[in-house]
Structures are given as C-alpha cells and as structure tokens.
C-alpha atoms as a PDB file:
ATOM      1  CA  UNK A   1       0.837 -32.296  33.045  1.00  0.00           C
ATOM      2  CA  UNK A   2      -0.292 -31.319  29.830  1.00  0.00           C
ATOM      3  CA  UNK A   3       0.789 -33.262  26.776  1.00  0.00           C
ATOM      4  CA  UNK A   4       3.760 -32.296  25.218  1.00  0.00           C
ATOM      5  CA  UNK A   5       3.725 -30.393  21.759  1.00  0.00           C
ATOM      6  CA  UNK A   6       6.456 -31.830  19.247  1.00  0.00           C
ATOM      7  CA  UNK A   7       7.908 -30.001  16.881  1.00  0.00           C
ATOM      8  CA  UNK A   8       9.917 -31.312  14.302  1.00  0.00           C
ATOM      9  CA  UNK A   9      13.036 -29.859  12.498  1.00  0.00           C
ATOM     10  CA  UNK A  10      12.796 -29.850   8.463  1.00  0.00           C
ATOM     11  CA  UNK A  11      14.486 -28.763   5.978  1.00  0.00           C
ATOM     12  CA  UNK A  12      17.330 -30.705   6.842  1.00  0.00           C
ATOM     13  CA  UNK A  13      17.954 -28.508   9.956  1.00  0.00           C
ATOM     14  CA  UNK A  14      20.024 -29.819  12.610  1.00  0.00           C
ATOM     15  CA  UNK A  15      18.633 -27.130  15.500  1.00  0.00           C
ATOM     16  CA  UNK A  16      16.390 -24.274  15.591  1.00  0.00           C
ATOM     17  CA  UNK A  17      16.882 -21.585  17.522  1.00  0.00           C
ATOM     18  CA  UNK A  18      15.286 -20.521  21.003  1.00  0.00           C
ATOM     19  CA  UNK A  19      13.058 -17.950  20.377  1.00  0.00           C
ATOM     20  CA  UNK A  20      11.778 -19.191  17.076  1.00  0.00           C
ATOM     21  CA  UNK A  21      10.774 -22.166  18.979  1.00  0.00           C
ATOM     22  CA  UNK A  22       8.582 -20.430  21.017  1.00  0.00           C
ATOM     23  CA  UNK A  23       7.101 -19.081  17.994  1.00  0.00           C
ATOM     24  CA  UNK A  24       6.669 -22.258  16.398  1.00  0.00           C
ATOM     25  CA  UNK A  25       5.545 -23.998  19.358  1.00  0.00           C
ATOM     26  CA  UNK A  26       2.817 -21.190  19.772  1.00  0.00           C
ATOM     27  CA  UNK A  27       3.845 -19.963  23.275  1.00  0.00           C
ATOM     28  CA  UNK A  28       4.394 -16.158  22.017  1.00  0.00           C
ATOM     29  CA  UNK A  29       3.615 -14.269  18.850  1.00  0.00           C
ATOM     30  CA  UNK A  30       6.559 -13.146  17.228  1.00  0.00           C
ATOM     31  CA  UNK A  31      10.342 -13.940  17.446  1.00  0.00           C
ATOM     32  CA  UNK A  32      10.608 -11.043  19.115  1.00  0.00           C
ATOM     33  CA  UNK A  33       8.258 -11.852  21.721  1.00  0.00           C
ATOM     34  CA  UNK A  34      10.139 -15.454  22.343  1.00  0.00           C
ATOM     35  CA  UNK A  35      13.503 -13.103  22.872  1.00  0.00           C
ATOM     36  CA  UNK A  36      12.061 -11.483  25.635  1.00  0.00           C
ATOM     37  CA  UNK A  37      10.278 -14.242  27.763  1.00  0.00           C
ATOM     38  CA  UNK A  38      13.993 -16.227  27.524  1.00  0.00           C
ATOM     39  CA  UNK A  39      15.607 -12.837  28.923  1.00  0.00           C
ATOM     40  CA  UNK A  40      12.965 -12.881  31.711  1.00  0.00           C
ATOM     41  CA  UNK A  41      14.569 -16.238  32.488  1.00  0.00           C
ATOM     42  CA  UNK A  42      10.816 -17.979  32.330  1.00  0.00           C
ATOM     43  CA  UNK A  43      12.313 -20.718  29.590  1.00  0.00           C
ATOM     44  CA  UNK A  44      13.960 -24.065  31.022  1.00  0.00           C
ATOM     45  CA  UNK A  45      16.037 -26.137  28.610  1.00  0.00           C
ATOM     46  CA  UNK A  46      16.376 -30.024  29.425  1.00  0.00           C
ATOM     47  CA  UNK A  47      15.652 -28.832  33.198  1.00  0.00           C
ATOM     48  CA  UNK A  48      17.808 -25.556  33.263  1.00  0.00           C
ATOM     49  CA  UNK A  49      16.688 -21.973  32.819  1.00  0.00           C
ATOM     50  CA  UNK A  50      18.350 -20.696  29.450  1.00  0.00           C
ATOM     51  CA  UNK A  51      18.803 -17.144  29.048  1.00  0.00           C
ATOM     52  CA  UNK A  52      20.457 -17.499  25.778  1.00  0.00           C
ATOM     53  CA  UNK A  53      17.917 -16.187  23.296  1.00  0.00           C
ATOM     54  CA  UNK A  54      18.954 -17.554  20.395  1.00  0.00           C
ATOM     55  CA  UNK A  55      20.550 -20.989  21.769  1.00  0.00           C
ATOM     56  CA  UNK A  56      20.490 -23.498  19.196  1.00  0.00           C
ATOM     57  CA  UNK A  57      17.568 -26.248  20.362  1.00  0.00           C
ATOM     58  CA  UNK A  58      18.724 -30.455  18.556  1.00  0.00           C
ATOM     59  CA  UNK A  59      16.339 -32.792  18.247  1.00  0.00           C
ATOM     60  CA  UNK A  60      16.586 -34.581  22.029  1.00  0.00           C
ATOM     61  CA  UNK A  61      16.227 -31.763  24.054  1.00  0.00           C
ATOM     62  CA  UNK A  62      12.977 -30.254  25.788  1.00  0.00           C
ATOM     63  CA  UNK A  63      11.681 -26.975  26.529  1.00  0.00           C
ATOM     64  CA  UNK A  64       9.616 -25.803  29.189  1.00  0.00           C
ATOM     65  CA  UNK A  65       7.913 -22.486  29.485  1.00  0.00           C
ATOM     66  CA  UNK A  66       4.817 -21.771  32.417  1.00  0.00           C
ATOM     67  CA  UNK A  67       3.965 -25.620  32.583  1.00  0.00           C
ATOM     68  CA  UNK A  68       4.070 -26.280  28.842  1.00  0.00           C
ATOM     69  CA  UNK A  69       6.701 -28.845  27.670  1.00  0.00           C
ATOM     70  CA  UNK A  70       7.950 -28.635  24.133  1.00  0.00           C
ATOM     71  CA  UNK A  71      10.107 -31.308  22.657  1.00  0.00           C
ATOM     72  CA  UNK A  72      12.526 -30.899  19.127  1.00  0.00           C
ATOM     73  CA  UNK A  73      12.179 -34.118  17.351  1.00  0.00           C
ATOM     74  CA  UNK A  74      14.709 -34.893  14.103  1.00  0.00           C
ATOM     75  CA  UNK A  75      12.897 -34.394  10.983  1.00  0.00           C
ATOM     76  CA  UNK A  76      12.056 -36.846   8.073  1.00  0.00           C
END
C-alpha cells in the first residue's frame, strides 16, 4: 500500500471540499476533473464511495481513489 499523502487544511479552514481535494492531493488536474471521477463513483470516503462532489472533507477523515489514500489533517 502506498504511503499516504497528507494534506493539511490552512487558512483556518475547517473542511475542504471533495473535488478540490483531488486537486490538491494531485490525483486529477482541475476541479473540474475531481467532479467527475466522484460522479463515476471511483472516490471512497472513510471506507464508503461518495458521490457527493463537493462534500465537505474535516481533518480525520480519509480518501481513497484507485489505491491511493489521502488523509485531511487540521492545520497549524
């Protein structure tokens, strides 16, 4: 299993959303992009698939998309 990628939210941000996650995460290229592979129903949040595109992600909770794991960790 390949090591998890962290991401952390700043700017005092208590969640980012979905797709921009994917983005961030580099696992697609544009917001856009992230919208459609959560419609496809290829993105798993904390073990479920989410088809929510723009489901607001905490700090806590991990996403999984084709064998990458990303987690949301709180910010400093």
């Amino acid at each position: 299993m390949p090591t998890p990628i962290e991401i952390p939210l700043e700017g005092g941000r208590d969640h980012v959303e979905l797709n921009q996650l994917l983005k961030l995460a580099g696992l697609c290229d544009s917001g856009g992009a992230g919208k459609a592979i959560v419609a496809s129903g290829a993105v798993f949040v904390d073990g479920a698939v989410e088809l929510r595109k723009t489901c607001k992600i905490r700090a806590g909770q991990t996403v999984e998309l084709d064998g990458h794991v990303v987690q949301v960790i709180a910010g400093i």
